[in-house]
C-alpha atoms as a PDB file:
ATOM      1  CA  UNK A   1       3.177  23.627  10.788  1.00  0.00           C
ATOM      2  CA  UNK A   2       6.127  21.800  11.171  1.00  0.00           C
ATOM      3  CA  UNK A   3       4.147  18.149  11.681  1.00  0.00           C
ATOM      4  CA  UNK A   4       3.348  17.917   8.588  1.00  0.00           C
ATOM      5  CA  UNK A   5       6.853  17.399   7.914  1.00  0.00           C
ATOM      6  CA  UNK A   6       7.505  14.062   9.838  1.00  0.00           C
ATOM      7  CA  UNK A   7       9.854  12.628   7.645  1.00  0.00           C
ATOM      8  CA  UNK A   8      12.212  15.192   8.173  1.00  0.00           C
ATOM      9  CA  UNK A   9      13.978  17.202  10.886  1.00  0.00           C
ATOM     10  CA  UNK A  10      13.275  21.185  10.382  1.00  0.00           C
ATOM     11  CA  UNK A  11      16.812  21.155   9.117  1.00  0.00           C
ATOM     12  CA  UNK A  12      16.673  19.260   6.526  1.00  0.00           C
ATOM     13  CA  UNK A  13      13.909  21.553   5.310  1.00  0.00           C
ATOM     14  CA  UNK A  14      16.156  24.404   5.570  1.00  0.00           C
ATOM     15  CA  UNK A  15      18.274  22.144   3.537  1.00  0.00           C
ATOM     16  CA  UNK A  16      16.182  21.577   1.380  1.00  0.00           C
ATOM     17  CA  UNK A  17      14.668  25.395   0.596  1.00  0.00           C
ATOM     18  CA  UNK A  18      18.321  26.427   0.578  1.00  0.00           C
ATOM     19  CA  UNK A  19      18.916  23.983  -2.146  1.00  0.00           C
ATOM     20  CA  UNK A  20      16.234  25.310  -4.253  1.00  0.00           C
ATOM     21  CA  UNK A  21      17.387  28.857  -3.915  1.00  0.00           C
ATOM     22  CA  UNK A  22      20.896  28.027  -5.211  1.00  0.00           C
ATOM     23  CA  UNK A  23      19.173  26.523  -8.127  1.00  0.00           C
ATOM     24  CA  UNK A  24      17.242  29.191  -9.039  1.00  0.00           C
ATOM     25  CA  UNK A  25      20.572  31.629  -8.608  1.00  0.00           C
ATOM     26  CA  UNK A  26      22.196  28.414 -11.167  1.00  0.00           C
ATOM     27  CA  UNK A  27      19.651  28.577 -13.501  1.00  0.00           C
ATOM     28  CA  UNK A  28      19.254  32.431 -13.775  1.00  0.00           C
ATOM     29  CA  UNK A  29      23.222  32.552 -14.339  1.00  0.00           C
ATOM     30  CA  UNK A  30      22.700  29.446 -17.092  1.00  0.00           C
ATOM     31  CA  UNK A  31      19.570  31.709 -18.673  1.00  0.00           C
ATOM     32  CA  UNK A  32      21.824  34.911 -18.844  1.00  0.00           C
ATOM     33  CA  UNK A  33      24.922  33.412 -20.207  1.00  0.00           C
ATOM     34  CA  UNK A  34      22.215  31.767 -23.033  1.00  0.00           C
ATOM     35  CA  UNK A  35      20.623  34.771 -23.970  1.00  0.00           C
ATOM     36  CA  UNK A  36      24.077  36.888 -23.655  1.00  0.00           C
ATOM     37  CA  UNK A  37      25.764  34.603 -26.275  1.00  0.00           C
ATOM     38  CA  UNK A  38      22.553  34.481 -28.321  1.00  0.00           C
ATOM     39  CA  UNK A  39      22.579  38.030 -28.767  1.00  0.00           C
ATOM     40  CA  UNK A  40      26.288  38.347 -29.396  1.00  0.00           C
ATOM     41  CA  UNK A  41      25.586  35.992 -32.053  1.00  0.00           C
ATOM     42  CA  UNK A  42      22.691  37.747 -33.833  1.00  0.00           C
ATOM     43  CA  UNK A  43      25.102  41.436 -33.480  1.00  0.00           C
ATOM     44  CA  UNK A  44      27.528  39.820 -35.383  1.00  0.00           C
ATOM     45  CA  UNK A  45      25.410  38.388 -38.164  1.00  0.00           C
ATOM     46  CA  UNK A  46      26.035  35.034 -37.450  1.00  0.00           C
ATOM     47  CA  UNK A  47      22.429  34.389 -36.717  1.00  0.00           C
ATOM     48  CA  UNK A  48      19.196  36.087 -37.509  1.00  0.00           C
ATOM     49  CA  UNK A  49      16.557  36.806 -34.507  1.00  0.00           C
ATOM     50  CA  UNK A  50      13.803  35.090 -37.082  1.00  0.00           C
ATOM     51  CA  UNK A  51      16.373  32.091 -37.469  1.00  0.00           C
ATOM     52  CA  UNK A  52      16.539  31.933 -33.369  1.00  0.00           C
ATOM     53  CA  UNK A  53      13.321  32.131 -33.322  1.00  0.00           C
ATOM     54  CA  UNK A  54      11.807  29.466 -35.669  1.00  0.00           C
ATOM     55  CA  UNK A  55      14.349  26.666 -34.493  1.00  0.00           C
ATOM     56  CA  UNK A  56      13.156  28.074 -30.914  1.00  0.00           C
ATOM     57  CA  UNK A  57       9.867  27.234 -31.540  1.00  0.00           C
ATOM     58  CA  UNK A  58      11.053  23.923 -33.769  1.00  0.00           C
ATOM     59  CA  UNK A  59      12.703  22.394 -30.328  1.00  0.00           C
ATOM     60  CA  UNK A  60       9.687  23.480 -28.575  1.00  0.00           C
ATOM     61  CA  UNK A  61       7.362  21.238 -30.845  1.00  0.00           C
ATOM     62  CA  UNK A  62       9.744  18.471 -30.455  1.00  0.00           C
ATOM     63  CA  UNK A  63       9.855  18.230 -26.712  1.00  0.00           C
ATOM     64  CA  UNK A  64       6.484  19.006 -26.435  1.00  0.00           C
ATOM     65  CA  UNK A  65       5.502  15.888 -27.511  1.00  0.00           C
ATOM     66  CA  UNK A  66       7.277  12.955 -26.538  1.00  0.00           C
ATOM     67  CA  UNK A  67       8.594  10.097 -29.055  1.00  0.00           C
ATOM     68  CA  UNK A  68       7.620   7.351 -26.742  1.00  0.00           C
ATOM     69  CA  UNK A  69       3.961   5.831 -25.549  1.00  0.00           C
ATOM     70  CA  UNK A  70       2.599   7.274 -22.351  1.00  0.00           C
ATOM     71  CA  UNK A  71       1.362   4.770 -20.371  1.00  0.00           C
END
């Protein structure tokens, strides 16, 4: 299995994998401090779920379709 990976020693894969698990760790920690401040928000009446919501789905629409041509 490991010829397929000629470009790189087997440690650098391990590298590499181990990189991608401290990412995901990173982005679960970014994704609950989000959400926990988002909530803390609507509890206090700052912001409405619906109002979270629609510019949710506004920012959605925008970077689902990009401003420039694809070539």
């Amino acid at each position: 299995m490991m010829e397929r990976y000629s470009s790189g020693t087997a440690m650098d894969i391990v590298h590499m994998v181990a990189k991608l698990g401290d990412l995901k760790d990173e982005n679960y920690r970014n994704t609950l401090a989000l959400s926990t401040i988002i909530e803390l928000l609507i509890d206090k009446g700052i912001l409405t779920r619906e109002e979270v919501e629609h510019k949710a789905k506004e920012l959605d629409q925008f970077m689902s379709h990009p401003s420039y041509p694809n070539v």
